[in-house]
C-alpha atoms as a PDB file:
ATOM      1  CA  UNK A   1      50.835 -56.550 -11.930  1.00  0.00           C
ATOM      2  CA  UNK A   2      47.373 -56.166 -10.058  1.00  0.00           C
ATOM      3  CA  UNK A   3      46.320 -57.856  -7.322  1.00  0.00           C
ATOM      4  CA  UNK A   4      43.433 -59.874  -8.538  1.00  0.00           C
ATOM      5  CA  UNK A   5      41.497 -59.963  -4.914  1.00  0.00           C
ATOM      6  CA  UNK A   6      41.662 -55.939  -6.056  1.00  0.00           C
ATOM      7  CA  UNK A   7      40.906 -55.827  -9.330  1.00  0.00           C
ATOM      8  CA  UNK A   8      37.507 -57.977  -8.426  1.00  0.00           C
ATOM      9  CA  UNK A   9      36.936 -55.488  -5.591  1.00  0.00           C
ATOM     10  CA  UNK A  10      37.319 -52.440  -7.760  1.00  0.00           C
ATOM     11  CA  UNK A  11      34.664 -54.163 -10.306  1.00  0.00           C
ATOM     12  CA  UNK A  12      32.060 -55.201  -7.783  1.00  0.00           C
ATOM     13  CA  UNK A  13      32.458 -51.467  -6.311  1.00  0.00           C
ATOM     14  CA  UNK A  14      31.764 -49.539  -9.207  1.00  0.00           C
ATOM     15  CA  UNK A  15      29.132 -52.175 -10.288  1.00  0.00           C
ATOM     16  CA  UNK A  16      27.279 -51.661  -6.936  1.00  0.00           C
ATOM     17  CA  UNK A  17      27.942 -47.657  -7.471  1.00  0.00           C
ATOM     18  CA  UNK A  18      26.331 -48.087 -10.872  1.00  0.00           C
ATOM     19  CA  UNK A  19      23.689 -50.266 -10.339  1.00  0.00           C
ATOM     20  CA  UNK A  20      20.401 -48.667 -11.702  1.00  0.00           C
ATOM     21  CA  UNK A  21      17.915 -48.892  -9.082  1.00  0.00           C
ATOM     22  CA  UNK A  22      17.410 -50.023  -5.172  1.00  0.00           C
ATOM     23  CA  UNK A  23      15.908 -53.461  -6.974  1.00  0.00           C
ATOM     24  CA  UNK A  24      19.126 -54.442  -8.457  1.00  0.00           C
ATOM     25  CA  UNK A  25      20.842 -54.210  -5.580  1.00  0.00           C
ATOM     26  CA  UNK A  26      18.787 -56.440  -3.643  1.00  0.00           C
ATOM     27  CA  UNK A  27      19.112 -58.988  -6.170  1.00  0.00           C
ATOM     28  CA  UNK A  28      23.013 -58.639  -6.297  1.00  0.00           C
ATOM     29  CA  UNK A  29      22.841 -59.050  -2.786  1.00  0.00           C
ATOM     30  CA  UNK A  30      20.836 -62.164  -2.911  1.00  0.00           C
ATOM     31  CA  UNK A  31      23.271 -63.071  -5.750  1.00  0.00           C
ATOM     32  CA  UNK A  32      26.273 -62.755  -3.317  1.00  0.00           C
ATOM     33  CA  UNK A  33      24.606 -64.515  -0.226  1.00  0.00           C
ATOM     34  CA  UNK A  34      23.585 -67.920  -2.543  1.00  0.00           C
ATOM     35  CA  UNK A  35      27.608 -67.693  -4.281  1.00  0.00           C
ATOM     36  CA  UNK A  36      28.980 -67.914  -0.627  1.00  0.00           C
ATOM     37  CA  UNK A  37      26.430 -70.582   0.359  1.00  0.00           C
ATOM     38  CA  UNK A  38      27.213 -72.592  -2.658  1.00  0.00           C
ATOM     39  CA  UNK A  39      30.823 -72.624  -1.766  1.00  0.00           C
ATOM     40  CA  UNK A  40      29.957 -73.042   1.980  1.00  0.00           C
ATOM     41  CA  UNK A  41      28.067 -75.980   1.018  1.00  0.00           C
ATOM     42  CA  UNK A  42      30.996 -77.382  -1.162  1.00  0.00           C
ATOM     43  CA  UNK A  43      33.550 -76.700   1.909  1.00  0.00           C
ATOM     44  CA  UNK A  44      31.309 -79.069   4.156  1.00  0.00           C
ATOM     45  CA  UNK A  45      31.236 -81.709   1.744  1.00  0.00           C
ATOM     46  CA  UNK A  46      35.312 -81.758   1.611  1.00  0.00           C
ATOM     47  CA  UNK A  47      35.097 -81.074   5.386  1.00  0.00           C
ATOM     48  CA  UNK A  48      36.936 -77.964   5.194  1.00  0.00           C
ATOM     49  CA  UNK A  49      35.608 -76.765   8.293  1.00  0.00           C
ATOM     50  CA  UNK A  50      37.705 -72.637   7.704  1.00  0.00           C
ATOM     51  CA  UNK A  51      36.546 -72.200   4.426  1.00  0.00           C
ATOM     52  CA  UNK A  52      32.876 -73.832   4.970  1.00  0.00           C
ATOM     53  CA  UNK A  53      32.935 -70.400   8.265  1.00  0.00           C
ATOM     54  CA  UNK A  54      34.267 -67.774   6.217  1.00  0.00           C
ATOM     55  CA  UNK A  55      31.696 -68.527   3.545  1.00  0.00           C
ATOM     56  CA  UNK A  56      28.518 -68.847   5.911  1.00  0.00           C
ATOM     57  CA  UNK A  57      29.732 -65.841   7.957  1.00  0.00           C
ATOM     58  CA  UNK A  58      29.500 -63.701   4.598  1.00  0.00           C
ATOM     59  CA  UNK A  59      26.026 -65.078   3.705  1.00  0.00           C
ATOM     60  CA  UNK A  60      24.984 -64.211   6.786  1.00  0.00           C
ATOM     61  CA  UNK A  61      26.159 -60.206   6.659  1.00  0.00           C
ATOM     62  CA  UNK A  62      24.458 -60.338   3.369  1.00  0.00           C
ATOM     63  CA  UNK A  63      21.173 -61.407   5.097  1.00  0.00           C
ATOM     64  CA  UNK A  64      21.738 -59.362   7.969  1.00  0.00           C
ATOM     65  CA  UNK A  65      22.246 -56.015   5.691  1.00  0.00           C
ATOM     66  CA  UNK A  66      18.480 -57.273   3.853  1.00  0.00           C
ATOM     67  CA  UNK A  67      17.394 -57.618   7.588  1.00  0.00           C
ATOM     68  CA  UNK A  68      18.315 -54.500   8.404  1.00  0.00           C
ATOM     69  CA  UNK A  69      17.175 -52.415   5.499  1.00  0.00           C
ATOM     70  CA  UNK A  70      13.907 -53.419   6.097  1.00  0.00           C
ATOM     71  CA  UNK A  71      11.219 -50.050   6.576  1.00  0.00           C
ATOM     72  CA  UNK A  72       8.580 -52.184   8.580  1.00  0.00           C
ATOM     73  CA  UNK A  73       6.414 -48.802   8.772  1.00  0.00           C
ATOM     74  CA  UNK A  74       6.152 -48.486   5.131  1.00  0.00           C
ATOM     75  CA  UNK A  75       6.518 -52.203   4.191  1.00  0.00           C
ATOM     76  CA  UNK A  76       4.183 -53.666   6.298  1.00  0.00           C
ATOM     77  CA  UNK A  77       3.019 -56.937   5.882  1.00  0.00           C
ATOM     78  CA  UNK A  78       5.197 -57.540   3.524  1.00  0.00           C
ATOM     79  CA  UNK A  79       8.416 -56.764   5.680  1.00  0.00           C
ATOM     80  CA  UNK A  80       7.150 -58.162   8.646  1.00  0.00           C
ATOM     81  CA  UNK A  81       7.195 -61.506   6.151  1.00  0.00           C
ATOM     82  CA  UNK A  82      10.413 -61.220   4.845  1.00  0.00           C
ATOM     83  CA  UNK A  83      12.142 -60.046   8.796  1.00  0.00           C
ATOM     84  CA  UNK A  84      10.743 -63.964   9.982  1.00  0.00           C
ATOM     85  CA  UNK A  85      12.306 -65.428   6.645  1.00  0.00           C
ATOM     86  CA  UNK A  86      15.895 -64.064   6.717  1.00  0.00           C
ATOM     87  CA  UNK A  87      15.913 -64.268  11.122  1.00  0.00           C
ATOM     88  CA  UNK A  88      14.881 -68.184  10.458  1.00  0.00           C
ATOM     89  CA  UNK A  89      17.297 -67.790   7.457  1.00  0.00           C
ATOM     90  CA  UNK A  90      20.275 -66.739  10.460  1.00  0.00           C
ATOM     91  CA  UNK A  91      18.843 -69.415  12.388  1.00  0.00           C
ATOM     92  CA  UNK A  92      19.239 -72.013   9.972  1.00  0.00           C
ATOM     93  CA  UNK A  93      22.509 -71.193   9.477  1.00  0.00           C
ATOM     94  CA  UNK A  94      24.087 -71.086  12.475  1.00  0.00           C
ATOM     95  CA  UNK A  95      22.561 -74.460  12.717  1.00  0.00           C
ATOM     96  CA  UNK A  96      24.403 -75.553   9.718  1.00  0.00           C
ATOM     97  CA  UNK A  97      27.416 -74.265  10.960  1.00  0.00           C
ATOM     98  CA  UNK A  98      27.094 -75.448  14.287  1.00  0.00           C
ATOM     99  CA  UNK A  99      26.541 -79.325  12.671  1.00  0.00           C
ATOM    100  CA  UNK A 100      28.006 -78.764   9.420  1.00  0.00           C
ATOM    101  CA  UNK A 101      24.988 -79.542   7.915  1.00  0.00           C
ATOM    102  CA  UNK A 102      24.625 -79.113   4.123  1.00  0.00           C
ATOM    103  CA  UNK A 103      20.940 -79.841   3.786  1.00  0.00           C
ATOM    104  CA  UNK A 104      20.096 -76.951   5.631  1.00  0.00           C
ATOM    105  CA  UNK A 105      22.356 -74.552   3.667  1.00  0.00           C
ATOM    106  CA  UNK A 106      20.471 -76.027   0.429  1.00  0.00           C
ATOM    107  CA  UNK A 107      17.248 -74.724   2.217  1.00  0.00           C
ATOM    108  CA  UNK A 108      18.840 -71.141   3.004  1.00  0.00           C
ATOM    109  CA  UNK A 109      19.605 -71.300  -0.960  1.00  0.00           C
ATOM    110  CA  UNK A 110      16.062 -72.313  -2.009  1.00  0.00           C
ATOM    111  CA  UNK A 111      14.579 -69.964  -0.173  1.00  0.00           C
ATOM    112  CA  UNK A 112      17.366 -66.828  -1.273  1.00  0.00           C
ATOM    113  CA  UNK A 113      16.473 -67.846  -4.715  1.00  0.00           C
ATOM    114  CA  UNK A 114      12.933 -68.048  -4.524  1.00  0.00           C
ATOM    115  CA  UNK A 115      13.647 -64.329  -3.181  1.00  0.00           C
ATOM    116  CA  UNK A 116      15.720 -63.257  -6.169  1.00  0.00           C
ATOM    117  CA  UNK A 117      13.240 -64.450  -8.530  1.00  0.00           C
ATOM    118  CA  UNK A 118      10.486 -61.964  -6.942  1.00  0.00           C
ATOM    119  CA  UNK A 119      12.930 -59.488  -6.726  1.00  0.00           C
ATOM    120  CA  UNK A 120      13.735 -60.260 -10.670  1.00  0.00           C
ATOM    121  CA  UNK A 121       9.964 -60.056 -11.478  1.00  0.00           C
ATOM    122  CA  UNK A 122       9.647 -56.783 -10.209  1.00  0.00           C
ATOM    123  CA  UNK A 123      12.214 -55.665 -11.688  1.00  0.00           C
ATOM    124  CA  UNK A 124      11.514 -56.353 -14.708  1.00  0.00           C
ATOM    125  CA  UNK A 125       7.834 -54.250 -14.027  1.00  0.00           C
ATOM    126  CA  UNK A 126       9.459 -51.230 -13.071  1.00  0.00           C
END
């Protein structure tokens, strides 16, 4: 029998391996990071304190990865913009972990999917 946990691994890798362009991986990405916050914000409503960490601490290697990818020679303005969203992005949720607060995890997921839907637009005019 396969291990499930494996089996979804396997898919995600060769979707990421397959992925079409440098676009849709930035909106996978941004797909990952608001999946982990919805579930983080679900753990601190049942006050599952583990579960509520291991799902923020993945959101936030997503946004640190964007953070990190950024080209702020060749992106400019632009990537100076989005390098002050996802740091206050980090900063809002440690925050949230720190106080278990769920409001501000719904405003890290506004603001990832406000993101996504740029990303999509472009996208879509390549």
């Amino acid at each position: 029998m396969v291990n499930a946990a494996y089996a979804h691994n396997a898919y995600t890798q060769t979707k990421i391996t397959t992925a079409y362009n440098p676009v849709e991986l930035i909106v996978m990405l941004y797909d990952g990071a608001i999946d982990f916050l919805d579930k983080a914000a679900t753990a601190i409503n049942m006050k599952e304190v583990p579960i509520k960490i291991k799902y923020i601490d993945k959101a936030m290697a997503i946004i640190e990865e964007l953070l990190n990818a950024l080209n702020l020679e060749v992106g400019g303005e632009i990537a100076l913009n989005l390098q002050s969203l996802y740091l206050h992005m980090m900063k809002e949720l440690v925050l949230a972990n720190a106080k278990n607060d769920g409001n501000r995890v719904k405003h890290v997921i506004g603001l990832l999917r406000e993101l996504r839907e740029a990303w999509v637009q472009i996208k879509n005019q390549v």
